[in-house]
C-alpha atoms as a PDB file:
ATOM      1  CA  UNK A   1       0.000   0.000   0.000  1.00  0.00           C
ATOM      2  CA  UNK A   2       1.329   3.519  -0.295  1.00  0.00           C
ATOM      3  CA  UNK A   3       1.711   6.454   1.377  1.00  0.00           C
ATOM      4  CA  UNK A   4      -1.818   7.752   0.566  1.00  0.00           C
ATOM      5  CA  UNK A   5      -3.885   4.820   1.211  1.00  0.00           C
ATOM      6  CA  UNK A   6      -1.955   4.000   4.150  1.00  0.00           C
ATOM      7  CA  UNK A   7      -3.079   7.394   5.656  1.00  0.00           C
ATOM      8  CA  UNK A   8      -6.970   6.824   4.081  1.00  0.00           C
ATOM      9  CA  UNK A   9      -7.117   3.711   6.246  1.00  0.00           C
ATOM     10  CA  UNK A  10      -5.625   5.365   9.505  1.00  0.00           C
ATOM     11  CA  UNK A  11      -8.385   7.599   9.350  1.00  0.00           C
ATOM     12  CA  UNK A  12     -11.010   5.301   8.945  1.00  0.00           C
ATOM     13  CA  UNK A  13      -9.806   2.975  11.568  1.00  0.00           C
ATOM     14  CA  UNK A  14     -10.101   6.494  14.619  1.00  0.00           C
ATOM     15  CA  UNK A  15     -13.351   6.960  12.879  1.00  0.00           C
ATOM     16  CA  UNK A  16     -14.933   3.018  13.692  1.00  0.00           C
ATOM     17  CA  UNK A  17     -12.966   2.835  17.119  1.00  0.00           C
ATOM     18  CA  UNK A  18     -10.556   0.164  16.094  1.00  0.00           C
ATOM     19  CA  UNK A  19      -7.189   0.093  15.025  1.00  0.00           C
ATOM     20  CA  UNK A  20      -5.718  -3.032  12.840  1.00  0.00           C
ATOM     21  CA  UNK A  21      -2.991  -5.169  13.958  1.00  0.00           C
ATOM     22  CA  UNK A  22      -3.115  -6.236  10.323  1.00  0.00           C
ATOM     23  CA  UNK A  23      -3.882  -3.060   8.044  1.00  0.00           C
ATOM     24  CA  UNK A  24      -4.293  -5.439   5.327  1.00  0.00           C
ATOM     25  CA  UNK A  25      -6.894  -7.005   6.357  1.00  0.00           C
ATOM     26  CA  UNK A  26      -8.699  -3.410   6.694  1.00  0.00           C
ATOM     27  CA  UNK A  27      -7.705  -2.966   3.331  1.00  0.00           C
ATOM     28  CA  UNK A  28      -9.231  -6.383   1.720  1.00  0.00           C
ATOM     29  CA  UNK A  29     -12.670  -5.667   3.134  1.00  0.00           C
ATOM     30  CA  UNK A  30     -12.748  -2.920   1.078  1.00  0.00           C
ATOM     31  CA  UNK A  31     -11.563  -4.386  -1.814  1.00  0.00           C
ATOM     32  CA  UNK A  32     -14.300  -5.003  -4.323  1.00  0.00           C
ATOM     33  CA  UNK A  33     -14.041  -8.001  -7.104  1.00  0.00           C
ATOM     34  CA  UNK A  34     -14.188  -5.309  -9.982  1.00  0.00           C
ATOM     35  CA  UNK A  35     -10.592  -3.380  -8.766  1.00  0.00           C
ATOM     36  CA  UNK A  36      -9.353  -7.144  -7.949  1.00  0.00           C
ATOM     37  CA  UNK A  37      -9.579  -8.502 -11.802  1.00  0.00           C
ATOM     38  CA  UNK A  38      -8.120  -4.952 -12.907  1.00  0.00           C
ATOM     39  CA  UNK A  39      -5.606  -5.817 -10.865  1.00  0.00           C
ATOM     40  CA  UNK A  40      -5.232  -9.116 -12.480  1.00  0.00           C
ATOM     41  CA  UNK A  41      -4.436 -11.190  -9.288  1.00  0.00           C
ATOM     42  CA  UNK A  42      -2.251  -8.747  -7.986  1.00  0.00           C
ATOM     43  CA  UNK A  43      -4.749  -8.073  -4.976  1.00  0.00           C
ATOM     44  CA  UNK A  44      -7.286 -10.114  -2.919  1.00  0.00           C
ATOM     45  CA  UNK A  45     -11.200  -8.833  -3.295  1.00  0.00           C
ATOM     46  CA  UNK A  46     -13.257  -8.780  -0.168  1.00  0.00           C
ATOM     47  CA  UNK A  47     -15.639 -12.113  -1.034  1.00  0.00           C
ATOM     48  CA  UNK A  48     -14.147 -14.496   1.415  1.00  0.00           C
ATOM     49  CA  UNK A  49     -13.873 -11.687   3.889  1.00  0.00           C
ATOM     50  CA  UNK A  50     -17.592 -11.134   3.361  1.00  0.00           C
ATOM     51  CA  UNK A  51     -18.195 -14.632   3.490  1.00  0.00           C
ATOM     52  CA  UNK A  52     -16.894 -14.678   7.151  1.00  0.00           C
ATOM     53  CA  UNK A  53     -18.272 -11.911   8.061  1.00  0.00           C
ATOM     54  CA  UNK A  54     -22.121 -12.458   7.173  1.00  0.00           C
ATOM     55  CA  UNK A  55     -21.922 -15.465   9.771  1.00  0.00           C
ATOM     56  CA  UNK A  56     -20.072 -13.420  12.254  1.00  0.00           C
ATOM     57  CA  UNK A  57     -22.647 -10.400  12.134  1.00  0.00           C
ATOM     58  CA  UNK A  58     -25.871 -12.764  12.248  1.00  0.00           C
ATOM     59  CA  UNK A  59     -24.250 -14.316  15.661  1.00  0.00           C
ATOM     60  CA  UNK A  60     -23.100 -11.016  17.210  1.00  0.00           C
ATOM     61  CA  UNK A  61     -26.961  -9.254  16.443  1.00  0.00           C
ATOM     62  CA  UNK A  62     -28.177 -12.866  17.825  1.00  0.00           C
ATOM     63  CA  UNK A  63     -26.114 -12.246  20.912  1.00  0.00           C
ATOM     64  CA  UNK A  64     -26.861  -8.719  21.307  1.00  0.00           C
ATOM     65  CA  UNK A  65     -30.708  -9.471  21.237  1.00  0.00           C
ATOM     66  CA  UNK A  66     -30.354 -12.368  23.597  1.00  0.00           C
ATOM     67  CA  UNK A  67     -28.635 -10.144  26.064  1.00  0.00           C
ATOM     68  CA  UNK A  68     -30.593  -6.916  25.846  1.00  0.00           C
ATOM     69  CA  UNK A  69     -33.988  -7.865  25.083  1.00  0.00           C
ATOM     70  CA  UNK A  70     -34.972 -11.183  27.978  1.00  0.00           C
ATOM     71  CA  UNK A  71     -38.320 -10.738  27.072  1.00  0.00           C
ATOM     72  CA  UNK A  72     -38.290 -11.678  23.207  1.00  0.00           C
ATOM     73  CA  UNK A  73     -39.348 -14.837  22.224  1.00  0.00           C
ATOM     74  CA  UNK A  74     -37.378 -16.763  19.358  1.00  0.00           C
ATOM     75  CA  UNK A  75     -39.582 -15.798  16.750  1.00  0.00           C
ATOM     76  CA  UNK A  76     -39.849 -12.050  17.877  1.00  0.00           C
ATOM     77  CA  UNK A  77     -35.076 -12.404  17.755  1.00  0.00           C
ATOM     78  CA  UNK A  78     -35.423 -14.085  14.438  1.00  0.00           C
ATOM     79  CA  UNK A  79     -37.603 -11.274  13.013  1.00  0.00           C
ATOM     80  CA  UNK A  80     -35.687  -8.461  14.205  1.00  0.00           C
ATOM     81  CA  UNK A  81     -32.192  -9.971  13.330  1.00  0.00           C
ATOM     82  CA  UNK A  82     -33.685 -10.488   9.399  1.00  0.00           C
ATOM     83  CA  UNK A  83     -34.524  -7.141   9.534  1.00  0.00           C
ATOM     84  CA  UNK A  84     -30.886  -5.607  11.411  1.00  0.00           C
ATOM     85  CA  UNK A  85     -28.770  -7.760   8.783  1.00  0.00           C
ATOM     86  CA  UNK A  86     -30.806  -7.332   5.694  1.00  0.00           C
ATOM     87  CA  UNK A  87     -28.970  -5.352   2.517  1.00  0.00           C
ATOM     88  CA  UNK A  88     -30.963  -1.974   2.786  1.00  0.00           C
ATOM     89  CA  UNK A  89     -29.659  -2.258   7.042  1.00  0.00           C
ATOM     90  CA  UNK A  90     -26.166  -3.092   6.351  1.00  0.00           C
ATOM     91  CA  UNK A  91     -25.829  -0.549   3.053  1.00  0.00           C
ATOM     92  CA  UNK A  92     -27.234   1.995   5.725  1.00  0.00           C
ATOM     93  CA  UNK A  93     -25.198   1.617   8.407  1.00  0.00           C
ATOM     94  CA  UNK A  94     -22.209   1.355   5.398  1.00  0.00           C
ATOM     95  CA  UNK A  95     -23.391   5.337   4.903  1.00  0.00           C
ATOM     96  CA  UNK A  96     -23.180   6.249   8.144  1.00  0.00           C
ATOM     97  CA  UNK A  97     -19.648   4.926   9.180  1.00  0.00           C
ATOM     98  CA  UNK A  98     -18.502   6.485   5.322  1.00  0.00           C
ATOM     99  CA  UNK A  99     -17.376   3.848   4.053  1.00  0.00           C
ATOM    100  CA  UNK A 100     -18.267   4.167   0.169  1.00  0.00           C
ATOM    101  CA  UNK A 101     -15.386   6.551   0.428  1.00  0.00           C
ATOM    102  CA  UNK A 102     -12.797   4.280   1.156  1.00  0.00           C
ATOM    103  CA  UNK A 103     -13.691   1.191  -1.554  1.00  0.00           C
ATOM    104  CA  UNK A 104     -11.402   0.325  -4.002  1.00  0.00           C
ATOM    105  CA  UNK A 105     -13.554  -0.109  -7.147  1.00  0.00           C
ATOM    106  CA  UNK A 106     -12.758  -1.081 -10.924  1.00  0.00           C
ATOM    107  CA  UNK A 107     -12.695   2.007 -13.317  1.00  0.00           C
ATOM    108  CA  UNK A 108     -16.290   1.162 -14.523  1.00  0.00           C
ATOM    109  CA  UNK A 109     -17.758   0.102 -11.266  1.00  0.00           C
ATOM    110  CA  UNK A 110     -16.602   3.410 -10.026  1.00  0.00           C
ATOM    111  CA  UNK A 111     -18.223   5.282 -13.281  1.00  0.00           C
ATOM    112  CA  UNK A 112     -21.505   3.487 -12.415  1.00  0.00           C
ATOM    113  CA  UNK A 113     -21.716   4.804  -8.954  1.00  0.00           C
ATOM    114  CA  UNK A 114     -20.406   1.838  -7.096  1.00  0.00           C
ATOM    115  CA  UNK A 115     -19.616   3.434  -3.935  1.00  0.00           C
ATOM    116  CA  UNK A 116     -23.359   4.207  -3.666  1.00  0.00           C
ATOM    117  CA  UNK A 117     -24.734   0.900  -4.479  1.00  0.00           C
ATOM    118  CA  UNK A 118     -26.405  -1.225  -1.263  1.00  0.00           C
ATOM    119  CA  UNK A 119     -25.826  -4.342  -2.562  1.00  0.00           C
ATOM    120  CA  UNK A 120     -21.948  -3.166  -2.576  1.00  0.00           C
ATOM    121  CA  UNK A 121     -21.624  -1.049   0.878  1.00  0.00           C
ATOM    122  CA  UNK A 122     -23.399  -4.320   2.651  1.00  0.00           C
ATOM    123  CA  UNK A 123     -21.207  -6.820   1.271  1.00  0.00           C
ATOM    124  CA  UNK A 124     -18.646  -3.962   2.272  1.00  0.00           C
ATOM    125  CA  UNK A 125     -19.487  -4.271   5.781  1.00  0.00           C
ATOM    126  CA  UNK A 126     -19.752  -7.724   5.877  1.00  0.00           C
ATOM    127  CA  UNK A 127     -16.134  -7.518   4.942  1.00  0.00           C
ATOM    128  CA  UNK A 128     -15.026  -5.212   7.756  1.00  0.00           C
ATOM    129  CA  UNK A 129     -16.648  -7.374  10.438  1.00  0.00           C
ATOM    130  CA  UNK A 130     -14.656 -10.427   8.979  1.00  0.00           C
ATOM    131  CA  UNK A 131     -11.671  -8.444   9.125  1.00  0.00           C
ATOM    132  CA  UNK A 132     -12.053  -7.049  12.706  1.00  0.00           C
ATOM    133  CA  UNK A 133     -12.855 -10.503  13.585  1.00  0.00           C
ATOM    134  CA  UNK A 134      -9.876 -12.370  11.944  1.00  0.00           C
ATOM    135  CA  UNK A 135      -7.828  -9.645  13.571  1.00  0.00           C
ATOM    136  CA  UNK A 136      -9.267  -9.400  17.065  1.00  0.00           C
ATOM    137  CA  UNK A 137     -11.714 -12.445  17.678  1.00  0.00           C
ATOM    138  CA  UNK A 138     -14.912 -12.749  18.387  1.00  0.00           C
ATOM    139  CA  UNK A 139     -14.962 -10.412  21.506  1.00  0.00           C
ATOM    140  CA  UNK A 140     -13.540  -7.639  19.029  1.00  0.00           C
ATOM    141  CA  UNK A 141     -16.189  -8.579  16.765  1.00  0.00           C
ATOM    142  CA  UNK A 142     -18.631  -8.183  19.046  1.00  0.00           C
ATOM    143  CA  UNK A 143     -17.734  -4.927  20.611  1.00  0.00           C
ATOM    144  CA  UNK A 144     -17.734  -3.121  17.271  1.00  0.00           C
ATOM    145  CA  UNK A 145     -21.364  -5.049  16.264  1.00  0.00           C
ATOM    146  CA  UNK A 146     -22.811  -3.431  19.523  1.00  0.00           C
ATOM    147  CA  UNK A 147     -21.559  -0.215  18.860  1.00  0.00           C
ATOM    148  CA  UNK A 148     -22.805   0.000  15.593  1.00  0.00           C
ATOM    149  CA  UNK A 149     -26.574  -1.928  16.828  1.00  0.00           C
ATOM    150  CA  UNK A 150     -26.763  -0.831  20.314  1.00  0.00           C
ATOM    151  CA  UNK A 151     -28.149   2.599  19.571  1.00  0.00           C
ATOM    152  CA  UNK A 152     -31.055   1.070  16.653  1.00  0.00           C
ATOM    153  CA  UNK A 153     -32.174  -1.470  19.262  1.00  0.00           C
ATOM    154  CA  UNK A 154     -32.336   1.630  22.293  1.00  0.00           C
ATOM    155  CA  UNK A 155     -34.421   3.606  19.948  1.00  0.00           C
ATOM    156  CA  UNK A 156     -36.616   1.097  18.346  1.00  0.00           C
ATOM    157  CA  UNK A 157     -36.777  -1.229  20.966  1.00  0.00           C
ATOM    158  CA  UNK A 158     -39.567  -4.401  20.454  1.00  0.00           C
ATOM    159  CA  UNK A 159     -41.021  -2.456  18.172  1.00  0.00           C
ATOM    160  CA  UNK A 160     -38.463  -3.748  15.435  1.00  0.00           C
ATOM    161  CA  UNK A 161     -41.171  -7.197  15.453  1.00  0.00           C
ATOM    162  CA  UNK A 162     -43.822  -4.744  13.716  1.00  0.00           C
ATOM    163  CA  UNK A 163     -41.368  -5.337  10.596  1.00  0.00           C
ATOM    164  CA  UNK A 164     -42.469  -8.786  10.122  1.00  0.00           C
ATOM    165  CA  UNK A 165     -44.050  -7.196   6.752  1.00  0.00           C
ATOM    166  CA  UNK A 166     -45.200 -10.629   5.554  1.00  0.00           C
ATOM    167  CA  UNK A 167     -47.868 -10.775   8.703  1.00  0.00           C
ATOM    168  CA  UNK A 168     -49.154  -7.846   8.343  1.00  0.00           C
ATOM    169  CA  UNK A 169     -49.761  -8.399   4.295  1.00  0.00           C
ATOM    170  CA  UNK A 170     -51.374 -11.388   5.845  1.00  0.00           C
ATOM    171  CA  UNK A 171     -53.323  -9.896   7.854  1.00  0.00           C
ATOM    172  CA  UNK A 172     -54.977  -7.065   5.646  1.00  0.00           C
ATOM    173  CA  UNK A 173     -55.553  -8.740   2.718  1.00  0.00           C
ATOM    174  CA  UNK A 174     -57.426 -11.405   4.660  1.00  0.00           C
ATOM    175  CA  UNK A 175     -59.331  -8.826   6.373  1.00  0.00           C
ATOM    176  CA  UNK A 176     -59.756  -6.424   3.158  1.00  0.00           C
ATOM    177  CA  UNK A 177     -60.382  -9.105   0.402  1.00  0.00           C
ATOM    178  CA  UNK A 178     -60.966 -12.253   2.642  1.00  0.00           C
ATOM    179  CA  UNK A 179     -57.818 -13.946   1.054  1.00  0.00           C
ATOM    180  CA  UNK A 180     -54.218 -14.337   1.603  1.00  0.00           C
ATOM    181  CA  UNK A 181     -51.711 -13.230  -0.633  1.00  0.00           C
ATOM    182  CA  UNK A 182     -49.100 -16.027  -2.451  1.00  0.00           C
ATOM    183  CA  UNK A 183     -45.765 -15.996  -3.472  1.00  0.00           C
ATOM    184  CA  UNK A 184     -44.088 -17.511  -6.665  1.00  0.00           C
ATOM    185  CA  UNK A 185     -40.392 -17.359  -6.681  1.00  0.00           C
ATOM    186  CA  UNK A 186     -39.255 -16.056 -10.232  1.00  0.00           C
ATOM    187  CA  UNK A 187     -35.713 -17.460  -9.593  1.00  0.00           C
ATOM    188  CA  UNK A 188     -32.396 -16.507  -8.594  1.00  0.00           C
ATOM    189  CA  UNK A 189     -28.818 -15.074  -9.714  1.00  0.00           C
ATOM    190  CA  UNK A 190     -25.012 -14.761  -9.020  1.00  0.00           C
ATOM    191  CA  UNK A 191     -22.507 -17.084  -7.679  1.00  0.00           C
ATOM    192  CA  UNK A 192     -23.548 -19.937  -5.148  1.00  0.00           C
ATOM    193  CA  UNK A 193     -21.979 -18.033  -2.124  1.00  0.00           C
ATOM    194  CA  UNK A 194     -24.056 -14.878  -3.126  1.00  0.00           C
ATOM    195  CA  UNK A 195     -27.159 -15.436  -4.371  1.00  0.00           C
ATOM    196  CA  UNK A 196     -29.589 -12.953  -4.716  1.00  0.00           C
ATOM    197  CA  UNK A 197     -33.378 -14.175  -4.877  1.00  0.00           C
ATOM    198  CA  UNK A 198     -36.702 -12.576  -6.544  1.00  0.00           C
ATOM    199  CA  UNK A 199     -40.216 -12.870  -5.460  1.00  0.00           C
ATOM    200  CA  UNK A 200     -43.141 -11.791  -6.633  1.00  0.00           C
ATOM    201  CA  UNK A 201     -46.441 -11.386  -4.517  1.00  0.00           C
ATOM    202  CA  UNK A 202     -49.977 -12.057  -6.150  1.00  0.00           C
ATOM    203  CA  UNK A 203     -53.654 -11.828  -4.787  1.00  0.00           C
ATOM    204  CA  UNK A 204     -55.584 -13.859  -6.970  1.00  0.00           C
ATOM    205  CA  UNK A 205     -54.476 -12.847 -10.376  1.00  0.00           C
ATOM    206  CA  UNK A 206     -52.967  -9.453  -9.324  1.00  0.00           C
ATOM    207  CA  UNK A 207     -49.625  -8.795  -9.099  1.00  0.00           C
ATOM    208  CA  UNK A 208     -48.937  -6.578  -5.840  1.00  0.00           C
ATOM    209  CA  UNK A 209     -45.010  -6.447  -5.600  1.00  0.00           C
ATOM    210  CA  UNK A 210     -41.834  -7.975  -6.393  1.00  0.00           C
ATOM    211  CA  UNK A 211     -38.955  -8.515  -4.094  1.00  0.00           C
ATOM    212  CA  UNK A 212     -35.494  -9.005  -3.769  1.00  0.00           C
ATOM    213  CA  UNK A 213     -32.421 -10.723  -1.021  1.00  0.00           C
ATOM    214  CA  UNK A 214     -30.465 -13.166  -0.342  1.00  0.00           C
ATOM    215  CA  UNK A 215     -32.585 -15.837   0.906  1.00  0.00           C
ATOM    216  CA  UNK A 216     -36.525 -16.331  -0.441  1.00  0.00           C
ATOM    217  CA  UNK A 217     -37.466 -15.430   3.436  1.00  0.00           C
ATOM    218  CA  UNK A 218     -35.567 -12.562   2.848  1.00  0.00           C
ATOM    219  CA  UNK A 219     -37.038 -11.449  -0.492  1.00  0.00           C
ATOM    220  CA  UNK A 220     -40.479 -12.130   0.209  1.00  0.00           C
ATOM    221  CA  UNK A 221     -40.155  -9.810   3.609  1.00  0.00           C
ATOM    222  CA  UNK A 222     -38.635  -7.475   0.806  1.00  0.00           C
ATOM    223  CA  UNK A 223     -41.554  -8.140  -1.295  1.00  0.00           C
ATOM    224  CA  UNK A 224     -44.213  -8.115   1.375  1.00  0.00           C
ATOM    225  CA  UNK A 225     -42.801  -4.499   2.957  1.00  0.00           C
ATOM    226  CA  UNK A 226     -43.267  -2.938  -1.062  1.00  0.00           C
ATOM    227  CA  UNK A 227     -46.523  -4.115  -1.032  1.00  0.00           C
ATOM    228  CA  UNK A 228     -47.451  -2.799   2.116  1.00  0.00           C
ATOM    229  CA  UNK A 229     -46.108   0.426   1.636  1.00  0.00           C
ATOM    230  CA  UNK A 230     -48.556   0.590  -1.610  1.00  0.00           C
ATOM    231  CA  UNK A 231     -51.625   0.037   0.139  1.00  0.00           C
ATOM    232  CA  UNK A 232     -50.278   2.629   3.050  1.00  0.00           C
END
């Protein structure tokens, strides 16, 4: 690394709290796949970083919950952790910590407004919670998860289970039309270790929404939120 990025990444580690005992492993999370073939196996992209971090993140929110909400039952956790971990969360919370800022992107990725795109700041921060753990441990991990979570759980509380966007749908269209909605899953795309799902929601004949993640549970909540938000 050089001068310049060396100096990028110092600044980013005082502004998340954590300073690197490996810088590189800072500077892989923010690699994305598009730099890495320009690069032509000169660097390491963040995927495998991502990879890691994804199961690290859904354990740390799991934890977090566990410990600061005794009263939730396991659906209630299970709800509220889809919703904390989901892309729009993550590319949020990607925003606020500035990340987008710091990615190293191909030149066309970067053309196209990379360092703006959700899909790319969550799998960014995915990344970084990898790398924090691989250089720290779990504990590490942790600490910076309940930094970044423990002020969206103080302010929305149990309230979070009101998200569960597919009950509600439930719920009104059996009260409104006196039938439930159904969902037909149009397919999927991208590599097996990031898959990204669509789902469409129908009533009757009618089309209400479409949906997107990275599990059907995931894009049907997706779907089921759009469509909710229409009849709102």
């Amino acid at each position: 690394m050089d001068i310049r990025r060396i100096e990028q990444l110092r600044t980013l580690e005082e502004d998340l709290g954590y300073i690197f005992e490996q810088p590189k492993l800072l500077n892989q999370a923010l690699v994305h796949k598009s730099y890495a073939n320009e690069a032509q196996g000169e660097i390491v992209d963040n995927e495998r970083l991502e990879y890691l971090g994804d199961s690290v993140l859904g354990l740390g929110v799991a934890r977090l919950l566990y410990d600061v909400e005794p009263l939730l039952n396991e659906g209630d956790m299970s709800r509220i952790r889809a919703y904390l971990v989901k892309e729009e969360t993550l590319a949020q919370i990607a925003k606020t910590i500035d990340l987008g800022p710091h990615l190293l992107l191909g030149k066309g990725e970067a053309r196209q407004g990379g360092a703006q795109k959700p899909s790319i700041l969550s799998d960014a921060f995915e990344a970084l919670v990898g790398a924090i753990y691989l250089d720290g441990g779990f504990e590490i991990a942790f600490r910076f998860i309940e930094s970044i979570y423990q002020p969206v759980i103080d302010s929305a509380g149990v309230e979070m289970i009101e998200l569960d966007y597919k009950t509600r749908l439930q719920e009104y269209c059996q009260a409104r039309y006196k039938k439930a909605p159904t969902y037909k899953h149009l397919g999927a795309e991208g590599p097996d270790h990031d898959r990204v799902f669509t789902v469409e929601i129908q009533l009757g004949k009618r089309s209400l929404a479409k949906g997107r993640g990275r599990s059907k549970k995931e894009a049907e909540q997706d779907a089921a939120e759009h469509a909710m938000r229409f009849f709102e």
